[in-house]
Protein backbone atom coordinates (compact mmCIF):
# COMPACT_ATOMS: atom_id res chain seq x y z
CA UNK A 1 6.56 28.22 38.22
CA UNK A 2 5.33 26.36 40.77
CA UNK A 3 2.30 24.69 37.96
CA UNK A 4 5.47 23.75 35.63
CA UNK A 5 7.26 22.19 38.19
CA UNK A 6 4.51 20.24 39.26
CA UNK A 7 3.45 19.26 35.67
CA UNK A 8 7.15 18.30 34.73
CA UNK A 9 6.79 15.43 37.72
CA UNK A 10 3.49 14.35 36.75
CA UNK A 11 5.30 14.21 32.66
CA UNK A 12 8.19 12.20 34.33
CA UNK A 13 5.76 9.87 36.38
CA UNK A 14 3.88 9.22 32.76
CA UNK A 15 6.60 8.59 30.88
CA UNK A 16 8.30 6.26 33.55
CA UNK A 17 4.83 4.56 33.62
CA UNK A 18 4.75 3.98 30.13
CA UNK A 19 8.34 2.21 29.74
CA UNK A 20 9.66 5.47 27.79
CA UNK A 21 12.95 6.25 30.36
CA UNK A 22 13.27 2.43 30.61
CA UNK A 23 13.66 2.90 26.94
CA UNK A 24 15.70 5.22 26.91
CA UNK A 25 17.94 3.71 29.37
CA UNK A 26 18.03 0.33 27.11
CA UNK A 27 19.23 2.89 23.97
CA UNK A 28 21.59 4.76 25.73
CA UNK A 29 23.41 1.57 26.94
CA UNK A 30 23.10 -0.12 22.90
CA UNK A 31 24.88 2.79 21.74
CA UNK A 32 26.86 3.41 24.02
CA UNK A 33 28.36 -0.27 23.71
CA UNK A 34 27.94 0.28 20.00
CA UNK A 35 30.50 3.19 20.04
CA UNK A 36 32.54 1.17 22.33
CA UNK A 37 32.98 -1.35 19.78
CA UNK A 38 34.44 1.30 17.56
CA UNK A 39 37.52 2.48 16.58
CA UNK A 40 38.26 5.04 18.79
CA UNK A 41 39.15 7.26 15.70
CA UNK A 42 36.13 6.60 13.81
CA UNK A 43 33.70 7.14 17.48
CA UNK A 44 33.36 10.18 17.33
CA UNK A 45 32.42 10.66 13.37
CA UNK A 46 29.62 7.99 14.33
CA UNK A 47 28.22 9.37 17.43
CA UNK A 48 28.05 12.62 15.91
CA UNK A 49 25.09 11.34 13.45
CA UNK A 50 23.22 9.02 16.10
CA UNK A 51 23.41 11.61 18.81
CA UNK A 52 21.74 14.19 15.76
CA UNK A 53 19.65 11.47 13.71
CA UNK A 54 18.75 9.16 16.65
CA UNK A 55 18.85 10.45 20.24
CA UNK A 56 18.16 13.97 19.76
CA UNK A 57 14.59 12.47 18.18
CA UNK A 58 13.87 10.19 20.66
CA UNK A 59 11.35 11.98 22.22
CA UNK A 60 9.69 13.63 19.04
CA UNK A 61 7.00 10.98 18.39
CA UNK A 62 6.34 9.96 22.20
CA UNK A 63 5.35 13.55 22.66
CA UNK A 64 3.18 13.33 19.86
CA UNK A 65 1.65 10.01 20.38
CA UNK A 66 0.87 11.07 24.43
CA UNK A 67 -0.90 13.74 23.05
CA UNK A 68 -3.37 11.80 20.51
CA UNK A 69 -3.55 9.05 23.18
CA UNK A 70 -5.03 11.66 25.69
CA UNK A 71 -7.67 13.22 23.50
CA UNK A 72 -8.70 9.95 23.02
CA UNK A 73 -9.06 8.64 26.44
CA UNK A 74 -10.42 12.02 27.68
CA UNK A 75 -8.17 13.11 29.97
CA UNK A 76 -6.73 16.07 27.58
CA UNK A 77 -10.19 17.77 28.30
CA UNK A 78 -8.88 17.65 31.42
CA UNK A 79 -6.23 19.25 31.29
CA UNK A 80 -7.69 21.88 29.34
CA UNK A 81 -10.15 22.34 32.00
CA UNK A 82 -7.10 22.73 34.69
CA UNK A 83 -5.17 26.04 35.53
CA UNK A 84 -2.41 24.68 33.62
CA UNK A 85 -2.07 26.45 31.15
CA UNK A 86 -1.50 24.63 27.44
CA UNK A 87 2.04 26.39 26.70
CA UNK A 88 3.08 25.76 30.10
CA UNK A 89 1.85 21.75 29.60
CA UNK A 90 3.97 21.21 26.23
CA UNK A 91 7.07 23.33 28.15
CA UNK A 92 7.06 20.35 30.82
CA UNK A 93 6.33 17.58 28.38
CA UNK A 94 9.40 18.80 26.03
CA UNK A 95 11.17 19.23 29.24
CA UNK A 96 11.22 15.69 29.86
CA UNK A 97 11.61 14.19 27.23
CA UNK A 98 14.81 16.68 26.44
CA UNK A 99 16.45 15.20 29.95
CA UNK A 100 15.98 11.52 28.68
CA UNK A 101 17.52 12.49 25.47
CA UNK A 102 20.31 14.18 27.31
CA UNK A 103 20.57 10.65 29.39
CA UNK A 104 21.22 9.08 26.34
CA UNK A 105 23.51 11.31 24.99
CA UNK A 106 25.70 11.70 28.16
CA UNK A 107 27.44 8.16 28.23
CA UNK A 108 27.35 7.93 24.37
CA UNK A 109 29.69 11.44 24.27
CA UNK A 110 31.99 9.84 26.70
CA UNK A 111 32.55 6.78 24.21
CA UNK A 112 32.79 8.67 22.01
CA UNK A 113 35.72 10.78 22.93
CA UNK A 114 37.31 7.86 25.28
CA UNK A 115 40.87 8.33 23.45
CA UNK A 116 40.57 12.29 24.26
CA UNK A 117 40.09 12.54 28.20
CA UNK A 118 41.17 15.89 28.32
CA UNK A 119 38.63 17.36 26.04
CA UNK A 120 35.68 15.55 27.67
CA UNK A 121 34.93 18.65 29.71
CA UNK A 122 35.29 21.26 26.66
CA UNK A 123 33.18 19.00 24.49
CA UNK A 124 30.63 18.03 27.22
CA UNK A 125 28.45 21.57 26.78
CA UNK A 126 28.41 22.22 23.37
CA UNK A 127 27.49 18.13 22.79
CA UNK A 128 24.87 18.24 25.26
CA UNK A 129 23.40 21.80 24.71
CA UNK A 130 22.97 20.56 20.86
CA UNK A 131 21.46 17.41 21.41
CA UNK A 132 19.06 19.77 23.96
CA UNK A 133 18.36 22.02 21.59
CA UNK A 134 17.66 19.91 18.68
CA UNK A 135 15.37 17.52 21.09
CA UNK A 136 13.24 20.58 22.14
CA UNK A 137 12.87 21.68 18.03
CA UNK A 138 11.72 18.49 17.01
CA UNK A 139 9.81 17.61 19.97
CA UNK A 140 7.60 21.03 20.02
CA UNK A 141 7.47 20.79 16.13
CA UNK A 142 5.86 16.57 16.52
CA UNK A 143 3.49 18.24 19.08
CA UNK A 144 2.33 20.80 16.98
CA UNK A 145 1.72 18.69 14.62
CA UNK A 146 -0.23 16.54 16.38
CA UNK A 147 -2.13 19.28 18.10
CA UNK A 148 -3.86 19.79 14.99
CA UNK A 149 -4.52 16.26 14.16
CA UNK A 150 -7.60 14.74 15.02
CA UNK A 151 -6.36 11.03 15.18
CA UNK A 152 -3.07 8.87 14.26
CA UNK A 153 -3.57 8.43 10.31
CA UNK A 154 -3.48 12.35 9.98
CA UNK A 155 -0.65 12.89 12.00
CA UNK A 156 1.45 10.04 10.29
CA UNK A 157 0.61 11.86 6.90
CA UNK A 158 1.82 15.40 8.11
CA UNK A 159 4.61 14.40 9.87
CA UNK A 160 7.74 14.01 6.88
CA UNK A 161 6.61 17.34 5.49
CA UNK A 162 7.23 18.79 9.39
CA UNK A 163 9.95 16.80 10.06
CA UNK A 164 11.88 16.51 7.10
CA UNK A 165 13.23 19.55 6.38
CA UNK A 166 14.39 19.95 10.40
CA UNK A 167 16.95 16.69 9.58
CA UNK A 168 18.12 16.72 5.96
CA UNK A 169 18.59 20.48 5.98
CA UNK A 170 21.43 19.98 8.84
CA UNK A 171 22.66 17.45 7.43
CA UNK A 172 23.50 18.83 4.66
CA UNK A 173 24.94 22.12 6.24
CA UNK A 174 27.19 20.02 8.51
CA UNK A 175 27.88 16.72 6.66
CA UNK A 176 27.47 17.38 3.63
CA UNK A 177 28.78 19.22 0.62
CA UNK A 178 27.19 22.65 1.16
CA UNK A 179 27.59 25.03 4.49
CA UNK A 180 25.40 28.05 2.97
CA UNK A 181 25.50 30.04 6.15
CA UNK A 182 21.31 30.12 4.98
CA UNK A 183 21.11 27.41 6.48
CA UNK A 184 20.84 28.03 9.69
CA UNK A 185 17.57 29.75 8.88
CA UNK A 186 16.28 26.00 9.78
CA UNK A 187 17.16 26.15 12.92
CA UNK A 188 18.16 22.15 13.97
CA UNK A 189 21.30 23.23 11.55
CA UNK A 190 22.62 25.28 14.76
CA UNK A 191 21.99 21.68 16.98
CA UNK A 192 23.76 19.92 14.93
CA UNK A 193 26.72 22.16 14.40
CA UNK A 194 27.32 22.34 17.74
CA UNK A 195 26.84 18.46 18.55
CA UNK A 196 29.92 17.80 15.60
CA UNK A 197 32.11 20.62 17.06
CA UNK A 198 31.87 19.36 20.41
CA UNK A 199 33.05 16.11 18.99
CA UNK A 200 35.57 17.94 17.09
CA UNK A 201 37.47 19.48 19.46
CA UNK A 202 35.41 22.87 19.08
CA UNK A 203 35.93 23.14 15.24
CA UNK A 204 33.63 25.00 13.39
CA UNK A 205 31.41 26.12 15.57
CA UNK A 206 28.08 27.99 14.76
CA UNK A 207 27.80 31.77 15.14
CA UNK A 208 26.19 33.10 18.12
CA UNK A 209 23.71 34.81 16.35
CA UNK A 210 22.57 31.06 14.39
CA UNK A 211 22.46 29.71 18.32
CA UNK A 212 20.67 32.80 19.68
CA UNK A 213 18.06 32.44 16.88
CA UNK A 214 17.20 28.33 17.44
CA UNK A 215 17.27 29.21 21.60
CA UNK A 216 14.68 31.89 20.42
CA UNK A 217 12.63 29.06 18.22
CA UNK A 218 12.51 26.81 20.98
CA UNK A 219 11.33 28.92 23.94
CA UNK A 220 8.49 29.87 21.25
CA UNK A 221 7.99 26.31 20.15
CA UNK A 222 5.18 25.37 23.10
CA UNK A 223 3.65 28.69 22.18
CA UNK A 224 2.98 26.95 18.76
CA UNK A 225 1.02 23.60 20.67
CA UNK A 226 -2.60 24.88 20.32
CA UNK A 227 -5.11 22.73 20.06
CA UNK A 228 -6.41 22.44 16.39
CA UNK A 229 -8.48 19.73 16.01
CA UNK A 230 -11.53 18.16 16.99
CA UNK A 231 -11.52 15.16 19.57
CA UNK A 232 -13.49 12.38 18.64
CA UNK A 233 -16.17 11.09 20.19
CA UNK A 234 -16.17 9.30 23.45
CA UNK A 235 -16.36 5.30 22.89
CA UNK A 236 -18.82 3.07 24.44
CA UNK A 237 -18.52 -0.26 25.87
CA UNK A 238 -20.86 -2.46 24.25
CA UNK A 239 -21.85 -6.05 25.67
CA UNK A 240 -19.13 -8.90 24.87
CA UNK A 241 -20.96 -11.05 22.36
CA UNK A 242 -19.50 -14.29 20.65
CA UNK A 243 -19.75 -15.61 17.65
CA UNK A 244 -22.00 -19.18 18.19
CA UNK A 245 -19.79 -22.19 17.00
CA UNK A 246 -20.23 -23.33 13.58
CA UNK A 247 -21.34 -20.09 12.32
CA UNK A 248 -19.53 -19.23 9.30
CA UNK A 249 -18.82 -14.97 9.63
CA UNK A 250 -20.37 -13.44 7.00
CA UNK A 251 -21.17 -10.23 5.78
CA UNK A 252 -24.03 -8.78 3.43
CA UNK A 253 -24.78 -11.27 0.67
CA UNK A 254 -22.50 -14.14 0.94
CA UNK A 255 -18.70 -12.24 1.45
CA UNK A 256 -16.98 -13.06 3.95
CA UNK A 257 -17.19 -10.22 6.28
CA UNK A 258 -12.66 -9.68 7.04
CA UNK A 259 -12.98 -9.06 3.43
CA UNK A 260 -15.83 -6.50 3.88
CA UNK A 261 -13.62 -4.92 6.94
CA UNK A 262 -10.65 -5.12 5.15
CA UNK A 263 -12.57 -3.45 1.89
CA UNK A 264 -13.59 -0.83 3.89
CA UNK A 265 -10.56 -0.57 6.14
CA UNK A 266 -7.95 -0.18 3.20
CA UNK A 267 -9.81 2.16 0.81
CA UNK A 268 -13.67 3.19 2.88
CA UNK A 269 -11.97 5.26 5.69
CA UNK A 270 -10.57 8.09 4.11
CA UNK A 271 -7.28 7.14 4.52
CA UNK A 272 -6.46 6.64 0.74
CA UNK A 273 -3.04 9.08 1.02
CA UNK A 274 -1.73 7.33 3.96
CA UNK A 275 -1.74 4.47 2.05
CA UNK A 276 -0.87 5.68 -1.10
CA UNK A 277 2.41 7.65 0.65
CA UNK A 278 3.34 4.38 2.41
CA UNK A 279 2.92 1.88 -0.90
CA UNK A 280 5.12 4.47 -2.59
CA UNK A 281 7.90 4.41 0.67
CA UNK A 282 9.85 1.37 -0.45
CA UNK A 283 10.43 2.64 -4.20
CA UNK A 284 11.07 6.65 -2.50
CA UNK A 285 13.71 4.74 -0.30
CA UNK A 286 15.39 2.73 -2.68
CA UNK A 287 15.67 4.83 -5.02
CA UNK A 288 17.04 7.32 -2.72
CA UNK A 289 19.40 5.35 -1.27
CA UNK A 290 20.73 4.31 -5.12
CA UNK A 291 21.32 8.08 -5.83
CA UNK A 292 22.90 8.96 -2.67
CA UNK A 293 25.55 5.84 -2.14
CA UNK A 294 27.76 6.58 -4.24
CA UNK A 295 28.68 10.54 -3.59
CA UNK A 296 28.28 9.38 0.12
CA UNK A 297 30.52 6.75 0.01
CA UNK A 298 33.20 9.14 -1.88
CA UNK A 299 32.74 11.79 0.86
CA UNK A 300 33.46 8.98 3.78
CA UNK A 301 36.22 7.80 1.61
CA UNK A 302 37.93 11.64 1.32
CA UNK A 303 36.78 12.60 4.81
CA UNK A 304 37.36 9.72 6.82
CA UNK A 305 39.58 6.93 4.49
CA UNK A 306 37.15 4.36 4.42
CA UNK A 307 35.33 2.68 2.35
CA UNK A 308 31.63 1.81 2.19
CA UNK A 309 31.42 -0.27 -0.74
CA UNK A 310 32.59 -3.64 0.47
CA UNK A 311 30.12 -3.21 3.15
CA UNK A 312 27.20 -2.73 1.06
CA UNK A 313 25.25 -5.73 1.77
CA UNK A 314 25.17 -4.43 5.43
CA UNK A 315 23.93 -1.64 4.58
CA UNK A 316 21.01 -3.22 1.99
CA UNK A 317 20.12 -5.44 5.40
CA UNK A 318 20.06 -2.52 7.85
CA UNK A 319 18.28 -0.30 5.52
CA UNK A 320 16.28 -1.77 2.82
CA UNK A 321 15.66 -5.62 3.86
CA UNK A 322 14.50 -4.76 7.25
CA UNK A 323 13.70 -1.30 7.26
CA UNK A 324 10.93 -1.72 4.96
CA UNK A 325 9.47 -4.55 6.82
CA UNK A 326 9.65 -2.33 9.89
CA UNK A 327 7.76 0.31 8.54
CA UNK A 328 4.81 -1.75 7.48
CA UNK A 329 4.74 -3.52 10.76
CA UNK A 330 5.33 -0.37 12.48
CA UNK A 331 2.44 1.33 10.69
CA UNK A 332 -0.66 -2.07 11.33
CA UNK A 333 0.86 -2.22 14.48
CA UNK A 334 -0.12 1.53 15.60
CA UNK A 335 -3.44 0.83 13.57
CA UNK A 336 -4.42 -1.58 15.97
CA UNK A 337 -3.31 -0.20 19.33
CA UNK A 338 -5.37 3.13 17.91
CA UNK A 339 -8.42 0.86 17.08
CA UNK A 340 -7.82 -0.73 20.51
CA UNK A 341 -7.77 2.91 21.96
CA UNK A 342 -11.21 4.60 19.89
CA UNK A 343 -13.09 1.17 20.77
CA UNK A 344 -12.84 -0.23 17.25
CA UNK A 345 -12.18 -3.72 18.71
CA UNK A 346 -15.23 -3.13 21.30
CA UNK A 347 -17.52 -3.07 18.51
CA UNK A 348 -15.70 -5.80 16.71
CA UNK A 349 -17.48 -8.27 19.41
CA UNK A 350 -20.40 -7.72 18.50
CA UNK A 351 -19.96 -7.78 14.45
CA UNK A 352 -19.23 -11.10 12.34
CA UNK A 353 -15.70 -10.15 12.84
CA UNK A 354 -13.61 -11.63 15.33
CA UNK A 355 -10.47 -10.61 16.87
CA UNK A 356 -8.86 -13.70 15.90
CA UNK A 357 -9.39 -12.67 12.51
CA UNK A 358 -8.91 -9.23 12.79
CA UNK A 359 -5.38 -9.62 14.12
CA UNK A 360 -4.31 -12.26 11.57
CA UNK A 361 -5.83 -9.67 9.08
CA UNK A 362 -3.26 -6.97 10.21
CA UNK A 363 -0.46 -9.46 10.40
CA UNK A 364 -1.16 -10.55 6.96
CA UNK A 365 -1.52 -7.13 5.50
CA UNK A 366 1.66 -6.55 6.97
CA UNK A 367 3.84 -9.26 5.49
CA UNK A 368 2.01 -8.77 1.88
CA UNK A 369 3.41 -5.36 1.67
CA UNK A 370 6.27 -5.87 3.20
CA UNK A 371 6.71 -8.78 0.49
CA UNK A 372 5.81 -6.22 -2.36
CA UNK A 373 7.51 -3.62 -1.41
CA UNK A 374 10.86 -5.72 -0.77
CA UNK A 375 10.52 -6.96 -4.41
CA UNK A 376 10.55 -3.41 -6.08
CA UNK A 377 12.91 -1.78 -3.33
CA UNK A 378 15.59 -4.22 -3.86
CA UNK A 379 16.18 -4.29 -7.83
CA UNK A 380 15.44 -0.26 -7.24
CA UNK A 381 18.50 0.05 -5.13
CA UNK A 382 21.03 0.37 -7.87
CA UNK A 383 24.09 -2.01 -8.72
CA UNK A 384 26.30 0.04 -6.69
CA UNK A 385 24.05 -1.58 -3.77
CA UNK A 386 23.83 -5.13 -4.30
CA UNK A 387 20.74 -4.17 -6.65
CA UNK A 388 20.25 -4.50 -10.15
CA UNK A 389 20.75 -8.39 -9.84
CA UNK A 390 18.47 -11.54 -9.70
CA UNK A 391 16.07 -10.58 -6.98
CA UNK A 392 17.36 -13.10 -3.68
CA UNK A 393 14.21 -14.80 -3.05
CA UNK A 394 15.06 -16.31 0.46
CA UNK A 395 15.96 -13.20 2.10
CA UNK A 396 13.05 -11.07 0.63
CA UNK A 397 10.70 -14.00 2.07
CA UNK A 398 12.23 -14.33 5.77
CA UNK A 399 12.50 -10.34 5.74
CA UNK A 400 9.06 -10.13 4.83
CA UNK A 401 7.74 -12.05 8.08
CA UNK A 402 9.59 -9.92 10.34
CA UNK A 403 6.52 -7.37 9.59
CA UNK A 404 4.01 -9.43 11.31
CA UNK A 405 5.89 -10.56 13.89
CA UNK A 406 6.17 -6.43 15.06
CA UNK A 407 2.60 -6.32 14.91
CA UNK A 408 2.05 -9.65 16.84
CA UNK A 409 4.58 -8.37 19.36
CA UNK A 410 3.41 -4.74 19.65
CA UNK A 411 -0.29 -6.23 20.04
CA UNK A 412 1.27 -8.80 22.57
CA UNK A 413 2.82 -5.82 24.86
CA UNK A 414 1.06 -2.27 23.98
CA UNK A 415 -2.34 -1.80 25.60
CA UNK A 416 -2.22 1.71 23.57
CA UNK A 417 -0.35 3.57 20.81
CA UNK A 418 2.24 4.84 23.08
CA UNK A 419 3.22 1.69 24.79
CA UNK A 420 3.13 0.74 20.88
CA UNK A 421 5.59 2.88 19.97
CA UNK A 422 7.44 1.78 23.28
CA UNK A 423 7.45 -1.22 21.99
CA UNK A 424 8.62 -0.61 18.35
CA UNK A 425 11.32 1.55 19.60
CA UNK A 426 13.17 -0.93 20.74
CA UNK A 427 12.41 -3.49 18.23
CA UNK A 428 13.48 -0.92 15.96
CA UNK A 429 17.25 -0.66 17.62
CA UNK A 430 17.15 -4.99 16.90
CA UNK A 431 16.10 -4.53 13.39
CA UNK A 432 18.68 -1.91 12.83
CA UNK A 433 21.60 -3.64 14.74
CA UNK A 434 21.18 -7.23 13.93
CA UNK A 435 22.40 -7.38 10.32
CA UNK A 436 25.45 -4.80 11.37
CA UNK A 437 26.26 -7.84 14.13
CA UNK A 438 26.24 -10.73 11.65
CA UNK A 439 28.01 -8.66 9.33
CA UNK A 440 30.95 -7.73 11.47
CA UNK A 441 31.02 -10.82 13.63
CA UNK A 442 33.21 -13.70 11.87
CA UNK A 443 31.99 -16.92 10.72
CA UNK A 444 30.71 -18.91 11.99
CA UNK A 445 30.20 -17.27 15.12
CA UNK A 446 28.05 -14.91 13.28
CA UNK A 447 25.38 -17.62 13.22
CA UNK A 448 24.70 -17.35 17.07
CA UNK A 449 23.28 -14.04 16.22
CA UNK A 450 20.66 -15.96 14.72
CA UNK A 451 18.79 -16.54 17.81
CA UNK A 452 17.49 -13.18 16.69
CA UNK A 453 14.53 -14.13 13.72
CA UNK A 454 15.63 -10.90 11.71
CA UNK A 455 19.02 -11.94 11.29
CA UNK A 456 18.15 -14.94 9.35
CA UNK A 457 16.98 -12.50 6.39
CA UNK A 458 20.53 -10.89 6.41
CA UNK A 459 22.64 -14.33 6.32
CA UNK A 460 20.15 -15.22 3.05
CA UNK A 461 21.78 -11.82 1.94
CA UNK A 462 23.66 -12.26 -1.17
CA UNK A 463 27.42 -10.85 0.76
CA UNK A 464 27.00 -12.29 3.73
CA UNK A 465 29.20 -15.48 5.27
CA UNK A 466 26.38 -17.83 6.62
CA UNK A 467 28.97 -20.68 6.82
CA UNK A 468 27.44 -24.05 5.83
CA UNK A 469 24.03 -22.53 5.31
CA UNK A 470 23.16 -21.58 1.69
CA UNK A 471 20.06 -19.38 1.24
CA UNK A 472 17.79 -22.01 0.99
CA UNK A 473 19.03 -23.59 3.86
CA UNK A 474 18.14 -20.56 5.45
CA UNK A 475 14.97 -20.32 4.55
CA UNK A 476 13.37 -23.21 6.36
CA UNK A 477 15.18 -22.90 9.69
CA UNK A 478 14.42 -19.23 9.62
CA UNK A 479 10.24 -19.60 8.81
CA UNK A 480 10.87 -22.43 11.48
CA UNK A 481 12.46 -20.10 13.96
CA UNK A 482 10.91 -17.29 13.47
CA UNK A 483 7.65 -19.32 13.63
CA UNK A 484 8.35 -20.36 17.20
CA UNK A 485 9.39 -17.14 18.00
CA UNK A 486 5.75 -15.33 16.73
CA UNK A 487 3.63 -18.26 17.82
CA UNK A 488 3.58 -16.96 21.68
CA UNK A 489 3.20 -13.61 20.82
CA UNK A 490 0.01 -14.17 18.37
CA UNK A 491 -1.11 -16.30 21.44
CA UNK A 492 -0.53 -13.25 24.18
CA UNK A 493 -1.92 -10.65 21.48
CA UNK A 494 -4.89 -12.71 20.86
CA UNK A 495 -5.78 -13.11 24.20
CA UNK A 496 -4.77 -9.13 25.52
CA UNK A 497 -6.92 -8.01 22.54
CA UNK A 498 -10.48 -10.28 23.40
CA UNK A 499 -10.01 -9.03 27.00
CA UNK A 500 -9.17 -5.36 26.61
């Protein structure tokens, strides 16, 4: 006991250290406000997916990526080495990153029910102990996962098949048409059964033997955390060497060697499905979201009496203009803070590469798919969506920097993947939010959310009500402002990477 005590403090100490509670502390105030906002009848029917979909996941990947980052800097050996042992090590880590979770999810409940004081204490447990149990699932399952990973690439490829079947399988069971009591064989379906009753006044709440049999796949779940793969080899630090001015970079023969890095980096590191499953993401998504719309949007409609379709331009922004952007950006910028992590960038000193081309490499590859995938996604995404139509240039264009401005900022702030992921985290909350502001605010105040460079994409969104500004308009002032808004950060990243 007294070993899991003391490694929960040194988890907390970590995770404080690398801006993950501060994180969670920013989230838990966003949606809290967020539900605030709300109709207090609608709230609850909101919070119940982000508290499932959102905060009962924050701490899925962090687990995850703390556990690559430490094989790779050598402390994981370590541990190993300690008397801790490693079930007791991924008990402390899901521990703590279960209690931020539940700090999110404790201020977000009380929005949520703000028009029903009297149930707050009746809904509190079941709310809580399903956003706990869910947390612990998909946090033990991430770790698993990466326990038999050797680096990031891997992990990112076997993480939907883990993952996805924990979250579409509940929500399926408890939002959607079908509540086949088989489906609490996944056991998340019990989490999120009990995180909607709570909301709903203790309706429909899972059988004891469903809750009894996800307690008994979470106390096994650090069991499962074995290490499985083999650490790569410790780095070197080679002597800083600069390129003489003048000197054109080359590589063999007379290509220029980013294109011989970039040759070898896309489709010479054995990373050819990872790239393949992500070039295939914005098409999967799309057309996803174009078969799903429109028996979701009868379901709200029946369930709830409201209507999604007027508000599908919103919903285009938040989840194919910029989420598609965000995962390319998302994906180069965890490429480089791993790179910056194994020594890749070390070695770049002394090779015809230099960083300044390196990270304008990244940035670029970033915006080029982002620009690709944008122009299949969008016509993919059905009429019912906004899609189908003559493909709206501006907004694909201004969406598509908003890719390497994540990796500028990530390689600005993160000195490693998990202050990386810190970092997209909470870009990721501004990506998603952003579009739902200048949606809902009224012109033209909505143009004061423009101070934020994603939102400029949205208002160049056939739907939305930019005022004055047509979509061409909005395509200059946004490259402009988004410009000034990336040119500090490429400054910061270039300098943080030639000095790590």
């Amino acid at each position: 006991m007294n070993r899991l005590l003391a490694a929960a403090a040194l988890e907390a100490r970590l995770q404080a250290g690398y801006g993950i509670a501060a994180v969670a502390a920013a989230l838990g105030a966003v949606w809290t406000l967020t539900l605030v906002a709300l109709p207090a009848g609608a709230a609850d029917e909101v919070a119940a997916h982000l508290l499932f979909l959102d905060t009962a996941g924050f701490g899925a990947l962090f687990g995850a990526f703390l556990l690559l980052f430490e094989r790779v800097e050598g402390s994981r050996r370590a541990l190993e080495a300690s008397p801790l042992r490693p079930a007791e090590g991924a008990a402390a880590r899901i521990a703590t990153l279960t209690a931020l979770a539940l700090l999110i999810a404790l201020p977000m409940a009380v929005a949520a029910l703000r028009d029903r004081p009297a149930d707050l204490v009746a809904a509190l447990p079941p709310v809580l102990g399903g956003v706990a149990l869910t947390s612990a699932l998909l946090t033990a399952a991430c770790l698993a996962a990466g326990a038999r990973s050797p680096d990031l690439p891997r992990f990112l490829l076997v993480l939907p098949p883990v993952v996805a079947p924990l979250v579409l399988v509940p929500l399926v069971h408890v939002f959607g048409p079908s509540g086949h009591p088989l489906l609490y064989a996944v056991p998340t379906t019990a989490g999120a059964e009990l995180i909607r009753s709570g909301l709903a006044g203790g309706a429909g709440s899972p059988p004891p033997a469903a809750v009894v049999y996800a307690l008994g796949w979470a106390v096994l779940g650090p069991l499962l955390v074995r290490p499985g793969a083999e650490a790569p080899p410790e780095r070197t630090r080679p002597a800083r060497v600069r390129p003489r001015p003048g000197v054109r970079a080359v590589g063999r023969g007379r290509t220029p060697a980013i294109v011989r890095f970039a040759r070898t980096d896309l489709f010479g590191t054995g990373r050819d499905p990872l790239l393949l499953l992500l070039l295939c993401s914005p098409a999967l998504l799309a057309v996803g979201l174009r078969l799903l719309f429109p028996p979701v949007s009868g379901f709200v409609m029946d369930a709830f009496g409201f209507d999604l379709r007027p508000h599908a331009p919103a919903l285009v922004a938040a989840l194919v203009l910029l989420h598609v952007p965000m995962m390319f950006g998302l994906v180069q910028g965890l490429r480089a803070a791993e790179e910056l992590d194994g020594g890749v960038l070390l070695v770049l000193r002394v090779s015809p590469v230099s960083v300044p081309a390196y990270l304008a490499y990244r940035m670029a590859l970033a915006g080029a798919a982002s620009l690709a995938g944008l122009a299949v996604a969008l016509p993919l995404s059905g009429p019912s969506l906004g899609g189908g139509g003559p493909l709206p240039v501006a907004a694909v264009l201004l969406a598509s920097l908003q890719a390497p401005l994540l990796v500028a900022l990530m390689a600005a702030f993160a000195a490693n993947t998990v202050e990386a992921l810190v970092a997209a985290k909470a870009v990721g909350a501004v990506l998603v939010l952003s579009p739902v502001l200048a949606w809902a605010a009224p012109s033209p105040w909505n143009l004061a959310a423009a101070v934020l460079p994603p939102v400029w994409a949205a208002l160049a969104l056939p739907g939305y009500d930019a005022g004055p500004l047509t979509p061409w308009w909005c395509l200059p002032l946004g490259i402009a402002w988004t410009a000034a808004a990336g040119w500090p950060l490429v400054r910061r990243a270039r300098r943080r990477l030639e000095n790590a």
